[in-house]
PDB file of N, CA and C in Angstrom:
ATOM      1  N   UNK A   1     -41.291 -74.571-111.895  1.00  0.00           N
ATOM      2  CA  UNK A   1     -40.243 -75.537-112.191  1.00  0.00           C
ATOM      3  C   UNK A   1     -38.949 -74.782-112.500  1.00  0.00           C
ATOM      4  N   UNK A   2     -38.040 -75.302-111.908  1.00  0.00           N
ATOM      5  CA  UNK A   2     -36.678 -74.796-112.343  1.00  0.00           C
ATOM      6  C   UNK A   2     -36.531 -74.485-113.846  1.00  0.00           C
ATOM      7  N   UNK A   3     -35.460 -73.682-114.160  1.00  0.00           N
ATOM      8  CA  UNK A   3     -35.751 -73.397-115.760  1.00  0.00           C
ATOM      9  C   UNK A   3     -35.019 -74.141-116.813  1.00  0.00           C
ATOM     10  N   UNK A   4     -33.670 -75.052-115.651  1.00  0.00           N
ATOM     11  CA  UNK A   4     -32.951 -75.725-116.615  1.00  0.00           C
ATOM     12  C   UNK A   4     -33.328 -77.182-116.772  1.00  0.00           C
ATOM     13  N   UNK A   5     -34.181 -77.633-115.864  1.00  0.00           N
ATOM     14  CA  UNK A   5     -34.776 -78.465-115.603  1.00  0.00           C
ATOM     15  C   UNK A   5     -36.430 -78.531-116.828  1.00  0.00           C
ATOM     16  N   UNK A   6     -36.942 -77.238-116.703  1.00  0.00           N
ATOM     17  CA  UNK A   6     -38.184 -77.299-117.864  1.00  0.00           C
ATOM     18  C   UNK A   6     -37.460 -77.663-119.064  1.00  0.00           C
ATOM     19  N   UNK A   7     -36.123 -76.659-119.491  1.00  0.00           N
ATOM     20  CA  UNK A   7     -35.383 -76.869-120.825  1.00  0.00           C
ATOM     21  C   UNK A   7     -35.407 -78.096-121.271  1.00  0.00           C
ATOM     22  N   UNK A   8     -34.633 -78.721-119.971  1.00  0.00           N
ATOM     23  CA  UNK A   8     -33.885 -80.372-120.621  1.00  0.00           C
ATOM     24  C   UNK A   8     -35.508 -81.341-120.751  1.00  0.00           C
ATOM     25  N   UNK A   9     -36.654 -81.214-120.160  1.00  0.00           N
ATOM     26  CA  UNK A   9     -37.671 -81.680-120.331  1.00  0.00           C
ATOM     27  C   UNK A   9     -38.300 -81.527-121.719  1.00  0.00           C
ATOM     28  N   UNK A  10     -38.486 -80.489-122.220  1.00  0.00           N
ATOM     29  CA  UNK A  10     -39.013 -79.912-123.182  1.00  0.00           C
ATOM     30  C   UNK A  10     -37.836 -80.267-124.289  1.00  0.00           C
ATOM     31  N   UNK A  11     -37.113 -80.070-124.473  1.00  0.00           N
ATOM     32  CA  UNK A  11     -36.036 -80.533-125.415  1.00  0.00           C
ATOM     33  C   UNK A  11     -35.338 -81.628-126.189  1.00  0.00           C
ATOM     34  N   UNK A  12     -36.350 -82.938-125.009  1.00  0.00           N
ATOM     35  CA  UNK A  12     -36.206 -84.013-125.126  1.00  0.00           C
ATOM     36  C   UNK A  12     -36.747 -84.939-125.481  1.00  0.00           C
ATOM     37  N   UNK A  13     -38.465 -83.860-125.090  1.00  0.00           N
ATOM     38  CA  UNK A  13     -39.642 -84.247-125.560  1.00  0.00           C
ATOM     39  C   UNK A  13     -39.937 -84.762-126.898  1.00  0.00           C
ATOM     40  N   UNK A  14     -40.509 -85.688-127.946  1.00  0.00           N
ATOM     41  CA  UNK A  14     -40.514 -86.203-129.237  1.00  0.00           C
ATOM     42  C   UNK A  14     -41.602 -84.604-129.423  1.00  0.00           C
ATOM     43  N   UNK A  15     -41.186 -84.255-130.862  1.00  0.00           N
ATOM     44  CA  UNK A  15     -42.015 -83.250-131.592  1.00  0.00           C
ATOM     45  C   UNK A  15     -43.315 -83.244-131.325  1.00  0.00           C
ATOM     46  N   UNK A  16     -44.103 -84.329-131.853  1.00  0.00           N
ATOM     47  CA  UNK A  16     -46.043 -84.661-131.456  1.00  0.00           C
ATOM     48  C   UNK A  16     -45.911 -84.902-130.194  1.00  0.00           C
ATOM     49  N   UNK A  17     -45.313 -84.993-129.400  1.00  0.00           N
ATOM     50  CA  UNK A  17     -45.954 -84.848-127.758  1.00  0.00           C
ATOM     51  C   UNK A  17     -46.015 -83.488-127.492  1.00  0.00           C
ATOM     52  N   UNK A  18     -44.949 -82.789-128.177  1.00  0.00           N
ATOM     53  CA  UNK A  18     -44.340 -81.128-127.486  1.00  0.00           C
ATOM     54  C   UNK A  18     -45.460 -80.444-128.337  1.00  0.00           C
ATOM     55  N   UNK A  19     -45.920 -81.035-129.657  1.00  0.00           N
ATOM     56  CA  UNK A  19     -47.389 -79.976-130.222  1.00  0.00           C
ATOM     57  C   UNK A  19     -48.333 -80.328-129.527  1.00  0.00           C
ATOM     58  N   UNK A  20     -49.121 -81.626-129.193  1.00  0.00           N
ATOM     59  CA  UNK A  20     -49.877 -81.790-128.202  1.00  0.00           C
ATOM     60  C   UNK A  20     -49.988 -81.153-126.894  1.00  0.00           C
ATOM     61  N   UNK A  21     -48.988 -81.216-126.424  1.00  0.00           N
ATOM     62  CA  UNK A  21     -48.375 -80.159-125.135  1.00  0.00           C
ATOM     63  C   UNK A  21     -48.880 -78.629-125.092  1.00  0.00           C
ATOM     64  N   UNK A  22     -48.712 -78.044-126.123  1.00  0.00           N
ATOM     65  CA  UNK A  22     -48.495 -77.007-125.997  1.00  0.00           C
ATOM     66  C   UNK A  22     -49.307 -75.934-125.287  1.00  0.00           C
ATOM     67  N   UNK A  23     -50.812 -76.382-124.987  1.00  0.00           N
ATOM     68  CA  UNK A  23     -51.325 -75.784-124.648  1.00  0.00           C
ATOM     69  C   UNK A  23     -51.201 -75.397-122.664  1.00  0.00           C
ATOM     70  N   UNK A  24     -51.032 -77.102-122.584  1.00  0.00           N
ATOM     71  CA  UNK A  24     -50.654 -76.913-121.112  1.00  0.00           C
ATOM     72  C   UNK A  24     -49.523 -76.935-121.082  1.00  0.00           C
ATOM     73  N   UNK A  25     -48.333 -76.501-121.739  1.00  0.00           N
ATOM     74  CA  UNK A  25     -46.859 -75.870-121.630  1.00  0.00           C
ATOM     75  C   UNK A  25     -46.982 -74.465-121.316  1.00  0.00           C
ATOM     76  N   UNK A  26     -47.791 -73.621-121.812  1.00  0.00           N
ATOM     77  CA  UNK A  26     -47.855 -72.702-122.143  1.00  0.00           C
ATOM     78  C   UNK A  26     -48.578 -71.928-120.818  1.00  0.00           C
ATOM     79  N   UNK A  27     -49.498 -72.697-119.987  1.00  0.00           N
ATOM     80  CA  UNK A  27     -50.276 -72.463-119.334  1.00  0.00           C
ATOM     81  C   UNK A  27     -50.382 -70.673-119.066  1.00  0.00           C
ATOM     82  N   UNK A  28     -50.088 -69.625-118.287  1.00  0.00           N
ATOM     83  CA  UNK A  28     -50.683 -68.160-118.457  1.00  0.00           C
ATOM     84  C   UNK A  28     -50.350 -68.248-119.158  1.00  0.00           C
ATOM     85  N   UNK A  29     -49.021 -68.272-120.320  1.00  0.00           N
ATOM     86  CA  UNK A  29     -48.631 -67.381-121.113  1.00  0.00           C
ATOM     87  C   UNK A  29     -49.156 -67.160-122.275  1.00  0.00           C
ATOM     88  N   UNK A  30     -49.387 -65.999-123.234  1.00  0.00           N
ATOM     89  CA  UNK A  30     -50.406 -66.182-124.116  1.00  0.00           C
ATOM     90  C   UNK A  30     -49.560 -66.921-125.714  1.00  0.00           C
ATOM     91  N   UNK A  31     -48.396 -67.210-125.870  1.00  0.00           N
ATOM     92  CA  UNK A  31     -48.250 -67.686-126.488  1.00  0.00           C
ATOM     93  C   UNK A  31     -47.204 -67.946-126.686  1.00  0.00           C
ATOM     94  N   UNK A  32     -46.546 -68.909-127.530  1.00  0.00           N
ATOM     95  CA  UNK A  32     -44.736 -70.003-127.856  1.00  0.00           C
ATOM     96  C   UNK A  32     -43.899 -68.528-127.511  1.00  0.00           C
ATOM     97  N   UNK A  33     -44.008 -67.018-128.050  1.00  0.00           N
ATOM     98  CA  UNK A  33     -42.891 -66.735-128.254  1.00  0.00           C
ATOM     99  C   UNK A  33     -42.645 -65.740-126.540  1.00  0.00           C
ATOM    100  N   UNK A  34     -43.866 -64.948-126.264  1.00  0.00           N
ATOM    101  CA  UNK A  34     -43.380 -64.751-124.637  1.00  0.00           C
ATOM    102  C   UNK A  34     -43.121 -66.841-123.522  1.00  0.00           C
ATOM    103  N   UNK A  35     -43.151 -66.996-123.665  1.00  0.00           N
ATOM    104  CA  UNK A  35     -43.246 -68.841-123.255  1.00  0.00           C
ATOM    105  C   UNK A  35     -41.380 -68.727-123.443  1.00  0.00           C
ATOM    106  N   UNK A  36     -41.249 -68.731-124.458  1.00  0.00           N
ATOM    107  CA  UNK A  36     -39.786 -69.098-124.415  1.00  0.00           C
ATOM    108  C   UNK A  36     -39.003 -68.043-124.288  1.00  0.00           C
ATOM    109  N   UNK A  37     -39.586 -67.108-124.915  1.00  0.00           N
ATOM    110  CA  UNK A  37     -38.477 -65.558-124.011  1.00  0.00           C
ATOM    111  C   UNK A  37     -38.537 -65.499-122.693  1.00  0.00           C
ATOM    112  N   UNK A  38     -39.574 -65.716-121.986  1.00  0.00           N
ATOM    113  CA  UNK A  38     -39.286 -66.057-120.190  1.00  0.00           C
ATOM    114  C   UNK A  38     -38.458 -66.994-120.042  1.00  0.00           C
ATOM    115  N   UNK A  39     -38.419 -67.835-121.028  1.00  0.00           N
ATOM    116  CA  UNK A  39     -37.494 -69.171-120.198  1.00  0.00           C
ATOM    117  C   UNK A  39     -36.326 -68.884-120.528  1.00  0.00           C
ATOM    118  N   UNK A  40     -35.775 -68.279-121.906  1.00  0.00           N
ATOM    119  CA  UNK A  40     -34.670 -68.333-121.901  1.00  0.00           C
ATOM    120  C   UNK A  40     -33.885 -66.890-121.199  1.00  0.00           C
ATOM    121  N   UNK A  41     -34.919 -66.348-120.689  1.00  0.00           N
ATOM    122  CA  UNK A  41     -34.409 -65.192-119.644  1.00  0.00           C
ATOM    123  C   UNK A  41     -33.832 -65.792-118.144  1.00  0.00           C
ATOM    124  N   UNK A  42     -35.271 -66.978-118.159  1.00  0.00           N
ATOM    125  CA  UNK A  42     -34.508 -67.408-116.248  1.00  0.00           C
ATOM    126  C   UNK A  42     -32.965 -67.945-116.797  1.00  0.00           C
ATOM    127  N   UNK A  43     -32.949 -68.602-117.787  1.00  0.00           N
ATOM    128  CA  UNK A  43     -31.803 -70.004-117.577  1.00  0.00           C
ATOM    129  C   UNK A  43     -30.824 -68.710-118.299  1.00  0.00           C
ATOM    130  N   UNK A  44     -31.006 -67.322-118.910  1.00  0.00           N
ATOM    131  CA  UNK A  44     -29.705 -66.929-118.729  1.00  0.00           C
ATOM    132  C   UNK A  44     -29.365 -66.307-117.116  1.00  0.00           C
ATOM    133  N   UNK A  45     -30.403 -65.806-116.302  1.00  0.00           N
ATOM    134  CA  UNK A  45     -29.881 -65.281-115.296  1.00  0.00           C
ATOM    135  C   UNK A  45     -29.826 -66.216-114.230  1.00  0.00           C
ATOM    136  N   UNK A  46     -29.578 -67.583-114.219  1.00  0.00           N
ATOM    137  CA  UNK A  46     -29.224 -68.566-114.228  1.00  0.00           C
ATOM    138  C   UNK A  46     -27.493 -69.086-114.091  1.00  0.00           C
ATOM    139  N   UNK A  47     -27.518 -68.659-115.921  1.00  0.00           N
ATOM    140  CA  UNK A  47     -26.185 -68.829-116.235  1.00  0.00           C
ATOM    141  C   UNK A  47     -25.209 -67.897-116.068  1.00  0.00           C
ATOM    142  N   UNK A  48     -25.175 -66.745-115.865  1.00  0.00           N
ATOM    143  CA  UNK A  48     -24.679 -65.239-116.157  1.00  0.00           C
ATOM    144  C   UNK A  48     -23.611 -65.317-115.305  1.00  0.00           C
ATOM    145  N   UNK A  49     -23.616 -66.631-114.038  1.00  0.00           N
ATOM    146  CA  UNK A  49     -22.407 -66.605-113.149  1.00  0.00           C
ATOM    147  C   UNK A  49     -22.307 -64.981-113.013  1.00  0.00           C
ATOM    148  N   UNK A  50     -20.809 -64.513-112.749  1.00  0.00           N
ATOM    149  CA  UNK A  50     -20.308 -63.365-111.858  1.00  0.00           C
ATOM    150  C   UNK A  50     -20.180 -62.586-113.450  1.00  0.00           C
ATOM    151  N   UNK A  51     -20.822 -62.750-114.747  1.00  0.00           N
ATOM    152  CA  UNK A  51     -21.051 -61.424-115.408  1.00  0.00           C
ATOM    153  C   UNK A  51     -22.158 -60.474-115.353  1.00  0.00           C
ATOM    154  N   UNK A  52     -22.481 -59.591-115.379  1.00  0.00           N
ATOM    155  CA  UNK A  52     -23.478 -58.276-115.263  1.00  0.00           C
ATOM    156  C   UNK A  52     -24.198 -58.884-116.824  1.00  0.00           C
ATOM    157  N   UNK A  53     -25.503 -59.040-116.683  1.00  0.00           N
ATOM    158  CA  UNK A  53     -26.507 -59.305-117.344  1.00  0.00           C
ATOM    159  C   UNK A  53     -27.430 -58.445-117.548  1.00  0.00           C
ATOM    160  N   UNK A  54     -27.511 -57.563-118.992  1.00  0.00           N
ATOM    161  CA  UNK A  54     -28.526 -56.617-119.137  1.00  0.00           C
ATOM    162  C   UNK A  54     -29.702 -57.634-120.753  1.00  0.00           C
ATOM    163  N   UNK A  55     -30.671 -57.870-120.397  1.00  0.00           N
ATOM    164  CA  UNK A  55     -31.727 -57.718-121.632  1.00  0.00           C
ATOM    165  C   UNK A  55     -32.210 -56.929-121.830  1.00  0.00           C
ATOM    166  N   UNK A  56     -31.683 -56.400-123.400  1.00  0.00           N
ATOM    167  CA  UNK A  56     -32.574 -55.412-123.820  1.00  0.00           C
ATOM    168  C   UNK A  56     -33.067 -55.964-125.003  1.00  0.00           C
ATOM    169  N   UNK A  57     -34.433 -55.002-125.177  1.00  0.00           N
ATOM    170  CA  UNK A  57     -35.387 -55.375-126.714  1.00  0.00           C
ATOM    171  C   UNK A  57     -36.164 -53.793-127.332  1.00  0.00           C
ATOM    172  N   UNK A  58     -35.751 -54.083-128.562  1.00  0.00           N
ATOM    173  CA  UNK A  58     -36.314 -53.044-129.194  1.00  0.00           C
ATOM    174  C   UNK A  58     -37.792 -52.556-128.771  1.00  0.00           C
ATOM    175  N   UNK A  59     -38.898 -51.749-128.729  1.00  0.00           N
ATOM    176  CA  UNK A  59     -40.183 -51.395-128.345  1.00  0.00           C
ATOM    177  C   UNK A  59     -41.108 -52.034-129.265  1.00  0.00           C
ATOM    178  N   UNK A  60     -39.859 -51.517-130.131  1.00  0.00           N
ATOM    179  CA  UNK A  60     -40.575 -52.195-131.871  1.00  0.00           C
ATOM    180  C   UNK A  60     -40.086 -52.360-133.122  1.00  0.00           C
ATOM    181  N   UNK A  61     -40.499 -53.207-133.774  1.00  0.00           N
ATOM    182  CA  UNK A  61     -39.363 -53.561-134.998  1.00  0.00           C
ATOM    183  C   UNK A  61     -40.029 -53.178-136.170  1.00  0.00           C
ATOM    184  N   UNK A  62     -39.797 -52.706-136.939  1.00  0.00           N
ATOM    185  CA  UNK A  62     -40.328 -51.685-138.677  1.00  0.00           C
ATOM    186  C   UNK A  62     -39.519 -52.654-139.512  1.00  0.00           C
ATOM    187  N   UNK A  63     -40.270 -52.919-140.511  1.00  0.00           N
ATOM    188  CA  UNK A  63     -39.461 -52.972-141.848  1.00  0.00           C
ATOM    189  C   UNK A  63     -39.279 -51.475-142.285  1.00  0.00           C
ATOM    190  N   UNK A  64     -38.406 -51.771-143.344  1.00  0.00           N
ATOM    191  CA  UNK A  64     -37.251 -51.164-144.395  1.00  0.00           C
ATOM    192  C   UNK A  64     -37.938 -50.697-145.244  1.00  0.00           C
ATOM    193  N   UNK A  65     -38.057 -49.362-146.172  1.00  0.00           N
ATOM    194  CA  UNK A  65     -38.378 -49.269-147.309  1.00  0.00           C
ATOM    195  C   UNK A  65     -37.338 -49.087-148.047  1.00  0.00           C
ATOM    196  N   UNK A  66     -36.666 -49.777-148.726  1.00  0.00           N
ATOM    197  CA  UNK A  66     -35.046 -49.310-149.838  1.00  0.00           C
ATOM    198  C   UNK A  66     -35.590 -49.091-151.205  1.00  0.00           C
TER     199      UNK A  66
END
């Protein structure tokens, strides 16, 4: 499915349908937070028009000891 098209679906959705959902929303993915980092990757390279689009992500995130 298109990605701006899943968005406006999902977004519009009432809360208890979208938890009910979730499992077949989700379908491969193993869970909400790769699920929506793919999506909001298509609909930025999507949006990015004629700017140069880099995602980057840390390997890994540490807490702090202060």
């Amino acid at each position: 499915m298109e990605a701006e098209l899943e968005y406006h679906r999902l977004s519009s959705m009432p809360l208890n349908d979208l938890i009910a959902s979730t499992s077949r929303i989700l379908g491969s993915f193993p869970n909400t937070y790769t699920y929506t980092k793919n999506l909001c990757e298509r609909l930025m390279k999507i949006r990015q028009g004629s700017v140069p689009l880099c995602i980057v992500r840390p390997a890994i995130i540490n807490t702090s000891y202060l």
